[in-house]
Protein backbone atom coordinates (compact mmCIF):
# COMPACT_ATOMS: atom_id res chain seq x y z
CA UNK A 1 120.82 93.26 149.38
CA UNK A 2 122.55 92.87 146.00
CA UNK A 3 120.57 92.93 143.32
CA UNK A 4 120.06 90.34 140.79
CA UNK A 5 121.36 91.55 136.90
CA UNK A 6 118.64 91.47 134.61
CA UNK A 7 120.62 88.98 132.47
CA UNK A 8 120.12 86.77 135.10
CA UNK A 9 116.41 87.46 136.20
CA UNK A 10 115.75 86.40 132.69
CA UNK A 11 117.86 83.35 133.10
CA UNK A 12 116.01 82.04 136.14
CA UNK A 13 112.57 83.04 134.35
CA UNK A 14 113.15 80.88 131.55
CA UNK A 15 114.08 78.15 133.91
CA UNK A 16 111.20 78.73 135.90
CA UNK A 17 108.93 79.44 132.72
CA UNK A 18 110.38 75.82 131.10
CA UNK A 19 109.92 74.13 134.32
CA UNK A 20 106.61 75.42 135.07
CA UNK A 21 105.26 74.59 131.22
CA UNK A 22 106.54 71.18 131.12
CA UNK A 23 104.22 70.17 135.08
CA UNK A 24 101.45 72.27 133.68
CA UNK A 25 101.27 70.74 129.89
CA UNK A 26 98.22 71.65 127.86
CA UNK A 27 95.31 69.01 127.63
CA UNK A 28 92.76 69.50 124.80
CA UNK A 29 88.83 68.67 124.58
CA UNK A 30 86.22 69.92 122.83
CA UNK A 31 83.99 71.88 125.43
CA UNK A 32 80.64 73.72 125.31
CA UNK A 33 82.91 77.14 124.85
CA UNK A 34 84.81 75.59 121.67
CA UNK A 35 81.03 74.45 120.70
CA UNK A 36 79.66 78.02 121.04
CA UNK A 37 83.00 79.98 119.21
CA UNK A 38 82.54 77.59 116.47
CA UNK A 39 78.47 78.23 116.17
CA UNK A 40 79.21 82.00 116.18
CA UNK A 41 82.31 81.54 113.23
CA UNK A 42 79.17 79.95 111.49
CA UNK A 43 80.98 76.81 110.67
CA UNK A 44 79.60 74.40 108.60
CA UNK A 45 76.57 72.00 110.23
CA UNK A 46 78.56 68.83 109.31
CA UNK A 47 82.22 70.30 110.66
CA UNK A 48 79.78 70.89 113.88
CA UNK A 49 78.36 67.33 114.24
CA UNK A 50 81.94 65.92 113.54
CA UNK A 51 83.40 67.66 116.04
CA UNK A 52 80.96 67.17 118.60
CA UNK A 53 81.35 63.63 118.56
CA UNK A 54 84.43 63.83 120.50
CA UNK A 55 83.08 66.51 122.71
CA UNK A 56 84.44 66.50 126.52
CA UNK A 57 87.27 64.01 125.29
CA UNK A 58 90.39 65.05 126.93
CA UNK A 59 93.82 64.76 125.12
CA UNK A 60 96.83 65.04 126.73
CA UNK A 61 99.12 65.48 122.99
CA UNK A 62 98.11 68.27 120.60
CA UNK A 63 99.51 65.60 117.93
CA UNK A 64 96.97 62.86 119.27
CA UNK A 65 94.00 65.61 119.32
CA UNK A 66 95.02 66.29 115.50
CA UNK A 67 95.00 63.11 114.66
CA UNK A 68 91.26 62.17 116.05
CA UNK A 69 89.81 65.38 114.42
CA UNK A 70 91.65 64.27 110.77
CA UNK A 71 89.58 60.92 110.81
CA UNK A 72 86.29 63.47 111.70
CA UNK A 73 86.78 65.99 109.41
CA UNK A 74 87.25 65.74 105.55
CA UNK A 75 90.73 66.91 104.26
CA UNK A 76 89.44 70.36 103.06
CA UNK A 77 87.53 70.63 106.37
CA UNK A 78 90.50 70.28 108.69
CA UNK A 79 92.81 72.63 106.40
CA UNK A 80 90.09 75.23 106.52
CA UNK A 81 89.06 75.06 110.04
CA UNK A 82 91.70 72.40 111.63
CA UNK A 83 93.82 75.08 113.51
CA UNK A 84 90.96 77.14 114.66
CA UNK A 85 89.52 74.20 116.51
CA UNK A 86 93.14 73.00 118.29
CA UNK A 87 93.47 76.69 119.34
CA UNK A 88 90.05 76.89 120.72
CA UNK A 89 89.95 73.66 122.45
CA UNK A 90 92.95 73.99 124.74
CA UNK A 91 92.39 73.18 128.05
CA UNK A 92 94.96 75.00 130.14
CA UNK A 93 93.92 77.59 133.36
CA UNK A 94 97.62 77.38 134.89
CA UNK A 95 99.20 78.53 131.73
CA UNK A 96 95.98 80.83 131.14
CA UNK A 97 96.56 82.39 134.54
CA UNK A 98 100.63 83.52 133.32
CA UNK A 99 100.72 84.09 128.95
CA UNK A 100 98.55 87.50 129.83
CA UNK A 101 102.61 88.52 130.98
CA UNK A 102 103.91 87.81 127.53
CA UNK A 103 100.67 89.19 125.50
CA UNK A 104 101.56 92.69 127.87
CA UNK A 105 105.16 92.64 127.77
CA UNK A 106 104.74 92.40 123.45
CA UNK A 107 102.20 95.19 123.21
CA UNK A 108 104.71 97.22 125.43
CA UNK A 109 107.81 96.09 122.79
CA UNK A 110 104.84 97.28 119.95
CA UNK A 111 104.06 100.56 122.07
CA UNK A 112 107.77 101.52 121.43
CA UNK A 113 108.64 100.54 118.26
CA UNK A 114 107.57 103.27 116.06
CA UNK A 115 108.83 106.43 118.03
CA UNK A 116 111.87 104.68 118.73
CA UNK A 117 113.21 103.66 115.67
CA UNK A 118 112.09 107.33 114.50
CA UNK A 119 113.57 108.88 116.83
CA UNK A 120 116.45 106.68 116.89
CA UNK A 121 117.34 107.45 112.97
CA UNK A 122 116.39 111.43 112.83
CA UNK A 123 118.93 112.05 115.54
CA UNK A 124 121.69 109.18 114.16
CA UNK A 125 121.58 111.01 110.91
CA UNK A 126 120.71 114.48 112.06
CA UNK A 127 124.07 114.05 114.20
CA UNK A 128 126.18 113.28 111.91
CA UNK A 129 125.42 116.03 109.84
CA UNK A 130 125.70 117.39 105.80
CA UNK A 131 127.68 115.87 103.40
CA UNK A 132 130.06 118.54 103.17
CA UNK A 133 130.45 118.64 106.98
CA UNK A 134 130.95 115.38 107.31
CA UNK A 135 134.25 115.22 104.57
CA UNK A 136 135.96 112.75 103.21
CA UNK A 137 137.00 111.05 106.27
CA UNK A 138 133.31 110.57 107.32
CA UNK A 139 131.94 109.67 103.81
CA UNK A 140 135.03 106.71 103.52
CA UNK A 141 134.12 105.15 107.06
CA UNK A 142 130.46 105.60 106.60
CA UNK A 143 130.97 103.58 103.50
CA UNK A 144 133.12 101.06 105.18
CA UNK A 145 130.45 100.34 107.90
CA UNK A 146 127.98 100.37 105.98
CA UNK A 147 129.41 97.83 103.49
CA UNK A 148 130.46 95.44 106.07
CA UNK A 149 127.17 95.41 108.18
CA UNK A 150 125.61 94.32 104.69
CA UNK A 151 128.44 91.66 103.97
CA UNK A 152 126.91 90.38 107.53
CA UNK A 153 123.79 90.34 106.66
CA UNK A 154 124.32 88.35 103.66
CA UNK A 155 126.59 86.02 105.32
CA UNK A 156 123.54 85.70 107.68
CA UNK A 157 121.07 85.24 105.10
CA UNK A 158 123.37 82.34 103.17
CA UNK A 159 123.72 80.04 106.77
CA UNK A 160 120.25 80.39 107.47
CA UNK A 161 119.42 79.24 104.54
CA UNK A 162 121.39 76.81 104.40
CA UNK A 163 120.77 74.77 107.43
CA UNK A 164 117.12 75.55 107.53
CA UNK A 165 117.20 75.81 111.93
CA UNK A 166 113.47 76.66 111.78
CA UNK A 167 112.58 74.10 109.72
CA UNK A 168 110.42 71.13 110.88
CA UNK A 169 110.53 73.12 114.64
CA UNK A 170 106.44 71.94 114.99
CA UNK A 171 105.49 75.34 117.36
CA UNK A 172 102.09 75.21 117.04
CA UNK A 173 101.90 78.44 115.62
CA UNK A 174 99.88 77.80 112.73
CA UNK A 175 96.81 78.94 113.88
CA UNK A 176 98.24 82.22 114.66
CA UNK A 177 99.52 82.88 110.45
CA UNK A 178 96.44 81.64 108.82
CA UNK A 179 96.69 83.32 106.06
CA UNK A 180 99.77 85.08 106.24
CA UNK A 181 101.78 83.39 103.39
CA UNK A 182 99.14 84.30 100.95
CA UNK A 183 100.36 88.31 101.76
CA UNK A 184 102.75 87.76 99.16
CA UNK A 185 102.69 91.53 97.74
CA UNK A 186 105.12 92.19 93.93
CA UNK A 187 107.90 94.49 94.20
CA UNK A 188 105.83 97.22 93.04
CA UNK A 189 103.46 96.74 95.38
CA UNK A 190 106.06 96.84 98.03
CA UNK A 191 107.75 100.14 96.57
CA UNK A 192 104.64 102.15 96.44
CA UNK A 193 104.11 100.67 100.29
CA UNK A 194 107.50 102.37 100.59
CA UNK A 195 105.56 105.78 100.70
CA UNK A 196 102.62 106.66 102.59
CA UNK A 197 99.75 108.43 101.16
CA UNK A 198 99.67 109.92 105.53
CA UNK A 199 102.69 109.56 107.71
CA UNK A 200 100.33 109.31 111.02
CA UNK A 201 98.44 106.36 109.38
CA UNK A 202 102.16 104.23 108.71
CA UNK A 203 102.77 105.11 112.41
CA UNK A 204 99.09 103.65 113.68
CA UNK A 205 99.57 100.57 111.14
CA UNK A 206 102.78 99.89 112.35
CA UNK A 207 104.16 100.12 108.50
CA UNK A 208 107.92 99.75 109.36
CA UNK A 209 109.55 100.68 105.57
CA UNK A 210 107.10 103.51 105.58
CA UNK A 211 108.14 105.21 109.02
CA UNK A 212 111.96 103.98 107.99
CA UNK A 213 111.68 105.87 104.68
CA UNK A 214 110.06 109.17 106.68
CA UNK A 215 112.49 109.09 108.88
CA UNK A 216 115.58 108.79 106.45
CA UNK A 217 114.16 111.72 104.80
CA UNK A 218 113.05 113.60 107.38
CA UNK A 219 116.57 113.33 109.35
CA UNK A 220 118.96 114.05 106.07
CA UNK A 221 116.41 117.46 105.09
CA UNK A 222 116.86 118.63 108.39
CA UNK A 223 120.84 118.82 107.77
CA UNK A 224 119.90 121.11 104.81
CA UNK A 225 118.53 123.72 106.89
CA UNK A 226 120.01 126.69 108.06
CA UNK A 227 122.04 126.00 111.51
CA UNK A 228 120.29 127.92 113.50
CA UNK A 229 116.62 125.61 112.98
CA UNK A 230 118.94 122.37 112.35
CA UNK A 231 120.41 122.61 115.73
CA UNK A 232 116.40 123.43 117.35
CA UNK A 233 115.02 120.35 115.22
CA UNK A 234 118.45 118.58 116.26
CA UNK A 235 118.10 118.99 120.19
CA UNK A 236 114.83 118.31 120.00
CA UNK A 237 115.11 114.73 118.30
CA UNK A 238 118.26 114.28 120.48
CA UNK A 239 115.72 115.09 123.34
CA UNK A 240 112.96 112.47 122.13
CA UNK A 241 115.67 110.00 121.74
CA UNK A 242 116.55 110.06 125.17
CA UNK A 243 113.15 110.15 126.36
CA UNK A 244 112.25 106.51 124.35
CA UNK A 245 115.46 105.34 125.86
CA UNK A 246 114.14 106.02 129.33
CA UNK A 247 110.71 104.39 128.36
CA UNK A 248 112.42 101.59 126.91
CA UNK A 249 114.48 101.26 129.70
CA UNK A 250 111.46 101.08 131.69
CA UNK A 251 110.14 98.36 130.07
CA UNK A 252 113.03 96.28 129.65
CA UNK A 253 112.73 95.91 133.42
CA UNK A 254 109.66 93.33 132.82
CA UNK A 255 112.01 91.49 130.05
CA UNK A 256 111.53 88.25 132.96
CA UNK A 257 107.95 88.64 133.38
CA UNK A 258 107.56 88.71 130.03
CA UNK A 259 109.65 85.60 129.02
CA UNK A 260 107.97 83.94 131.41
CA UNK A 261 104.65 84.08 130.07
CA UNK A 262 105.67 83.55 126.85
CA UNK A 263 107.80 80.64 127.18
CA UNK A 264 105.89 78.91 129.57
CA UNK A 265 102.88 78.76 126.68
CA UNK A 266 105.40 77.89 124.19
CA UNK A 267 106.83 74.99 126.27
CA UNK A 268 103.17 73.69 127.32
CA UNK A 269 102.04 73.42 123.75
CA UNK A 270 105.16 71.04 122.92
CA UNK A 271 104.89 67.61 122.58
CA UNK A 272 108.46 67.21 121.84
CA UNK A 273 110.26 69.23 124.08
CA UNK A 274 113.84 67.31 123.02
CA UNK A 275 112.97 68.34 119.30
CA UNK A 276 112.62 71.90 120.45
CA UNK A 277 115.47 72.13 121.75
CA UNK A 278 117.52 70.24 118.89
CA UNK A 279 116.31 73.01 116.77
CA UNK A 280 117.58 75.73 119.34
CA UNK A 281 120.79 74.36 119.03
CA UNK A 282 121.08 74.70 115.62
CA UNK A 283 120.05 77.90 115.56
CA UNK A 284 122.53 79.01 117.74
CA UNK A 285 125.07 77.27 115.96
CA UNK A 286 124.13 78.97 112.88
CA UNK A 287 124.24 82.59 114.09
CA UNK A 288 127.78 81.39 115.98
CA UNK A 289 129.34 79.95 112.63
CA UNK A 290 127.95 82.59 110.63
CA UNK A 291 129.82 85.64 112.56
CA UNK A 292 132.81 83.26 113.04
CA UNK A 293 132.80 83.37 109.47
CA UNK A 294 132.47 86.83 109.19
CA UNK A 295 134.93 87.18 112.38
CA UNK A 296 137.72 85.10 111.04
CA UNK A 297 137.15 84.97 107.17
CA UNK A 298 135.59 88.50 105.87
CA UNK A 299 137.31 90.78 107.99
CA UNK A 300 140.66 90.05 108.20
CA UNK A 301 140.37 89.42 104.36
CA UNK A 302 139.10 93.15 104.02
CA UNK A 303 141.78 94.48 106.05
CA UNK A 304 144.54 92.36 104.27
CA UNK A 305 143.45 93.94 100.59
CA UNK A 306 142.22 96.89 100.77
CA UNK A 307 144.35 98.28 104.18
CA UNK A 308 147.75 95.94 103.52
CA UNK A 309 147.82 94.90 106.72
CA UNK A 310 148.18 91.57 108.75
CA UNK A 311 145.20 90.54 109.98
CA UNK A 312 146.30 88.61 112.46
CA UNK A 313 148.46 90.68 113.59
CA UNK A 314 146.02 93.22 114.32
CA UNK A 315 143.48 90.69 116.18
CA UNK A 316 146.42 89.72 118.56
CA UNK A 317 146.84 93.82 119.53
CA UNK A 318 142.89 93.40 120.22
CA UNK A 319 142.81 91.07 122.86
CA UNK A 320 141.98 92.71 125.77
CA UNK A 321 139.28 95.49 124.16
CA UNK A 322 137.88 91.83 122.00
CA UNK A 323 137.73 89.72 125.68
CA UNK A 324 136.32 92.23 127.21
CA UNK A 325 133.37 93.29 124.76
CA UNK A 326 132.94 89.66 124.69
CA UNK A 327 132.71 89.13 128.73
CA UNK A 328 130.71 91.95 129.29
CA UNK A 329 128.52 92.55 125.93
CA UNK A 330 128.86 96.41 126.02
CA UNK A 331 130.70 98.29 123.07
CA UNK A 332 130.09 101.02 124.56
CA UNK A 333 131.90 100.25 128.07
CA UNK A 334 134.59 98.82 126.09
CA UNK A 335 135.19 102.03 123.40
CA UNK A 336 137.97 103.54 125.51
CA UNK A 337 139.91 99.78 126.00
CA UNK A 338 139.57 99.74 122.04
CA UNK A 339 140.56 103.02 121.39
CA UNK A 340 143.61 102.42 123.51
CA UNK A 341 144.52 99.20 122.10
CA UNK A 342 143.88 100.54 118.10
CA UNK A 343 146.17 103.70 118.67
CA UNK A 344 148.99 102.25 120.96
CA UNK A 345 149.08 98.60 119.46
CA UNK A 346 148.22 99.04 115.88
CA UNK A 347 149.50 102.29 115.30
CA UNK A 348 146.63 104.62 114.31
CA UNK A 349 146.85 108.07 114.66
CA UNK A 350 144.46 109.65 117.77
CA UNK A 351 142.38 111.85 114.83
CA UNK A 352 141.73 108.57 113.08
CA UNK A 353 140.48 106.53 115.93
CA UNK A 354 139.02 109.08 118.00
CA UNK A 355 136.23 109.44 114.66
CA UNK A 356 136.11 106.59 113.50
CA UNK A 357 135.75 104.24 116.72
CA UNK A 358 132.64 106.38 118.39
CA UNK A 359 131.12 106.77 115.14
CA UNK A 360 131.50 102.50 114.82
CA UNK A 361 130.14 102.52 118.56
CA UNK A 362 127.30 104.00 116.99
CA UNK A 363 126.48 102.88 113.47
CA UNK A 364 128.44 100.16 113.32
CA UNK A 365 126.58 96.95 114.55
CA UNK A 366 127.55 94.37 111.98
CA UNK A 367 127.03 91.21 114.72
CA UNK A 368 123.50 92.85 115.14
CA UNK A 369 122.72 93.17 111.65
CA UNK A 370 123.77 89.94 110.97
CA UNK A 371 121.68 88.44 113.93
CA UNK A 372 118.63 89.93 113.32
CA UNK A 373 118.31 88.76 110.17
CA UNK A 374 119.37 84.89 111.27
CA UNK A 375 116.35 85.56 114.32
CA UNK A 376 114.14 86.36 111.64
CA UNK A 377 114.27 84.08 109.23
CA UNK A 378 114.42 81.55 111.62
CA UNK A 379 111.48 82.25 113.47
CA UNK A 380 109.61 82.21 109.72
CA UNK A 381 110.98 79.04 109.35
CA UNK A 382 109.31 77.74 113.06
CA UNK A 383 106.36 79.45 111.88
CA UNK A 384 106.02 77.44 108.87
CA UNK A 385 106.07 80.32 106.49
CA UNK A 386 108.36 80.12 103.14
CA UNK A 387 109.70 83.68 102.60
CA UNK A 388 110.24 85.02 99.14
CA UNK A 389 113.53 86.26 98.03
CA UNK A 390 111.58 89.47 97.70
CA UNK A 391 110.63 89.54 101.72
CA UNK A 392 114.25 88.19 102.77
CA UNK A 393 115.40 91.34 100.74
CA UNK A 394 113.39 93.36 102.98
CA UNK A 395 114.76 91.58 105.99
CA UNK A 396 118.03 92.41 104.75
CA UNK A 397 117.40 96.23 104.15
CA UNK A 398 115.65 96.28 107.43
CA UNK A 399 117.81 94.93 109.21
CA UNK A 400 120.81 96.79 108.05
CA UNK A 401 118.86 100.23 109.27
CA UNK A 402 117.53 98.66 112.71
CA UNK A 403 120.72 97.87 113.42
CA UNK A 404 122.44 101.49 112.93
CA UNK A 405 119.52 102.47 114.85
CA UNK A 406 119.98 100.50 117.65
CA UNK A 407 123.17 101.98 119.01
CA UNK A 408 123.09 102.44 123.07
CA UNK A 409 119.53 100.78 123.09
CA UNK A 410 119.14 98.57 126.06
CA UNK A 411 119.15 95.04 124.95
CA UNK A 412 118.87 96.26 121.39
CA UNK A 413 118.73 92.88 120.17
CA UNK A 414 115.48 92.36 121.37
CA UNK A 415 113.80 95.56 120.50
CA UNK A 416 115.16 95.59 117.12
CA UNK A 417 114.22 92.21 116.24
CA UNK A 418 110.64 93.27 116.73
CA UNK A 419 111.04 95.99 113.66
CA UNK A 420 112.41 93.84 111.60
CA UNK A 421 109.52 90.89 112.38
CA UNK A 422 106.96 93.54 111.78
CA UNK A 423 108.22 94.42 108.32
CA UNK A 424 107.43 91.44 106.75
CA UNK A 425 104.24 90.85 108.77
CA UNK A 426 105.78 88.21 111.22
CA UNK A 427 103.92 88.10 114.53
CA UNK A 428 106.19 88.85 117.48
CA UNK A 429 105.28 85.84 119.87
CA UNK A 430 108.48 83.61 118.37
CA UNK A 431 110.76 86.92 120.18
CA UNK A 432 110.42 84.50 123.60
CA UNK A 433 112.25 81.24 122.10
CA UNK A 434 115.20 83.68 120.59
CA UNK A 435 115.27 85.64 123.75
CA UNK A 436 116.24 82.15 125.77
CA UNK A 437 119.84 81.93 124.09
CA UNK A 438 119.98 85.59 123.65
CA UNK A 439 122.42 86.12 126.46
CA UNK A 440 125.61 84.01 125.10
CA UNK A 441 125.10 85.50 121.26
CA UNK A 442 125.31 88.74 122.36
CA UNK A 443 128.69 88.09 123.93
CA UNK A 444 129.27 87.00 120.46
CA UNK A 445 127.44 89.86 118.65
CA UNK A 446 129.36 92.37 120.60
CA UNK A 447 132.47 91.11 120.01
CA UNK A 448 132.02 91.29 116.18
CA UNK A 449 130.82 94.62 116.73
CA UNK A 450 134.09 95.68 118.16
CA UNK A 451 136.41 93.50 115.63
CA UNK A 452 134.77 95.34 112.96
CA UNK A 453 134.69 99.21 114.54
CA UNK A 454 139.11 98.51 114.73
CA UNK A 455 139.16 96.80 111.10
CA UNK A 456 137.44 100.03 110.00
CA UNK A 457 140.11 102.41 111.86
CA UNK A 458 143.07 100.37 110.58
CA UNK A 459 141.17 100.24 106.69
CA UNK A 460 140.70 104.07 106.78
CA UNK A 461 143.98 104.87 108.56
CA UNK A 462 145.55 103.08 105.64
CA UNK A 463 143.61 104.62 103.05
CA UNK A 464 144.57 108.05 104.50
CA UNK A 465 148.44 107.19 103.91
CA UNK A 466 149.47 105.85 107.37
CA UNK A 467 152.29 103.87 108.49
CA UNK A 468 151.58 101.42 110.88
CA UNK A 469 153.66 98.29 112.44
CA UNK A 470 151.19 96.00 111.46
CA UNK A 471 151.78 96.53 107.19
CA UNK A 472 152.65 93.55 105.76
């Protein structure tokens, strides 16, 4: 029997998941348990007789529930223990019986973070080598990716902004960020955060900038070394690398199981599913306009000053290697169709392309970059939270690092999302509602990754005195 491609089991979870949460909608009342976890929280004696007037009610809208405990409780009461109460007093065993899928599939997505995206940059940079190996071929195209991923970003950063997606999204999530938007920490704070007084206790506290930082460091010194222990140190990280991309593997296998317990909760707790999914919309439409921006605005423009080239020109000889990253989401399984297309169509030389289109393949991810900080932002935004410019910096930085570091990861998207969430203290449940469009923008994602690993061959073919047919 065939089987089923995981892009698809996670398709028909989410269908199942929505179905599924929408017959078995959450109900809430006030029950003896709510009465006991609020006794042992030592609430107040009058919050207690307040809410126990409307004990063994049952409510079939969170919004109605809210409502009836407002008119109980004084202002300050509800904003102090309001949340607490609606989370405590759900009344749902189907959807009780399935969200222990989505709380295991997120501690597994947590389990892997921190070795991975260690891992993940020691090698990258370990790899790539000194300065002086690396030349001036190397240093120019680093630059170039690296510049354009962060153009991305930014371009990310302004639509999100912009349209707010997040915004008014009502995901009954507040309960889960009490406090969370009082975390707001000064720039100092956050540079000294940068570096750990013990490496080991960033790694158990999950202190993303921290293990970032290490890593940077650690990866870079290592090139500084004598080759003999550089190339030990390098096989080994190589090694550990390829074991967290078997583990992840692994668990990316339960990606359905997991969206189904997660969504399923998130689609029980709506009362408006059509708002939901009007915000949804214009999220996706937001990440979509933002790389078509960056698609059909920033790149070409790049290529047109700084290589002379038509830009249009040059998008019409990528055709074939841009449809097919976009059809089957895979850079890599596209690299030798691009490679083809840049040297015979465009006109770069073979020792041109043959560096700089791997070495885009892997540190060149600017539709990641640029979607992980939309997903980010955006799932802020649905949690209510009103970042600082100093935290969407963060998001930025982060997610211009994640994203070199997620080269060849399985559905790096999602596991690099989680870094970037965990940076600026974001709880990972909101990874379920991104994760049900996730399939279409990453045929988008991986088609801007491609665009922008052949705009980076053609800028630095130029730069290094070609010819090609394309000049204007």
């Amino acid at each position: 029997m065939r089987k089923i491609r995981l892009h698809w089991q996670i398709l028909i979870a989410l269908i199942l998941a929505i179905i599924y949460g929408i017959i078995f909608s959450n109900h809430y009342s006030v029950s003896e348990s709510t009465m006991k976890k609020l006794t042992n929280r030592i609430v107040e004696d009058e919050v207690l007789i307040s809410v126990a007037s409307i004990k063994d009610v049952d409510f079939t809208s969170r919004n109605e529930f809210q409502n009836v405990l407002k008119k109980h409780l004084s202002a300050d009461q509800y904003q102090k223990h309001g949340s607490t109460i609606v989370q405590w007093s759900v009344q749902n065993p189907y959807i009780k019986a399935v969200d222990w899928m989505g709380i295991l599939f997120l501690k597994m997505l947590k389990l892997i973070m921190i070795p991975l995206i260690l891992s993940s940059l020691i090698s990258g940079i370990s790899n790539v080598g000194s300065v002086e190996h690396l030349g001036r071929l190397g240093l120019k195209t680093m630059i170039f990716y690296m510049s354009t991923s962060l153009i991305a970003i930014l371009t990310g950063l302004f639509f999100v902004n912009l349209f707010k997606p997040g915004i008014g999204a009502d995901l009954n999530f507040s309960f889960k960020v009490e406090g969370l938007m009082d975390q707001q920490r000064s720039f100092k704070e956050i540079i000294l955060d940068i570096v750990p007084d013990n490496i080991f206790t960033a790694f158990n506290d999950n202190q993303i900038l921290s293990v970032i930082f290490f890593a940077i460091l650690f990866g870079f010194f290592i090139t500084q070394i004598s080759p003999r222990p550089r190339q030990v140190l390098t096989d080994a990280f190589n090694a550990i690398f390829d074991v967290m991309m078997k583990i992840t593997m692994f668990f990316i296998k339960f990606t359905p199981l997991g969206i189904f317990g997660i969504v399923s909760r998130i689609i029980a707790e709506q009362d408006d599913l059509g708002h939901l999914v009007q915000r949804m919309s214009l999220y996706m439409g937001t990440i979509i306009l933002a790389m078509s921006v960056h698609f059909l605005i920033t790149l070409p423009l790049i290529i047109s000053v700084f290589g002379r080239v038509n830009p249009w020109k040059h998008m019409k000889n990528m055709t074939l290697p841009l449809l097919t990253a976009f059809s089957t989401s895979s850079s890599s399984a596209t690299l030798p169709l691009t490679m083809n297309a840049v040297e015979n169509n465009s006109g770069v030389s073979r020792k041109i392309s043959s560096f700089t289109l791997p070495l885009g393949a892997t540190i060149n991810m600017d539709g990641a970059a640029l979607y992980e900080c939309v997903a980010a932002i955006f799932i802020a935004q649905a949690y209510g939270i009103d970042l600082t410019v100093l935290q969407q910096i963060i998001i930025v930085f982060t997610a211009l690092l994640a994203s070199i570091g997620s080269a060849g990861i399985p559905m790096a998207g999602l596991v690099m999302i989680t870094i970037v969430l965990s940076a600026v203290g974001l709880p990972l449940e909101g990874v379920g509602l991104i994760l049900a469009v996730d399939r279409l923008i990453d045929m988008f994602r991986t088609a801007t990754n491609v665009w922008s690993d052949t705009c980076g061959a053609v800028v630095i073919a130029k730069l290094e005195g070609e010819k090609l047919p394309i000049d204007y």
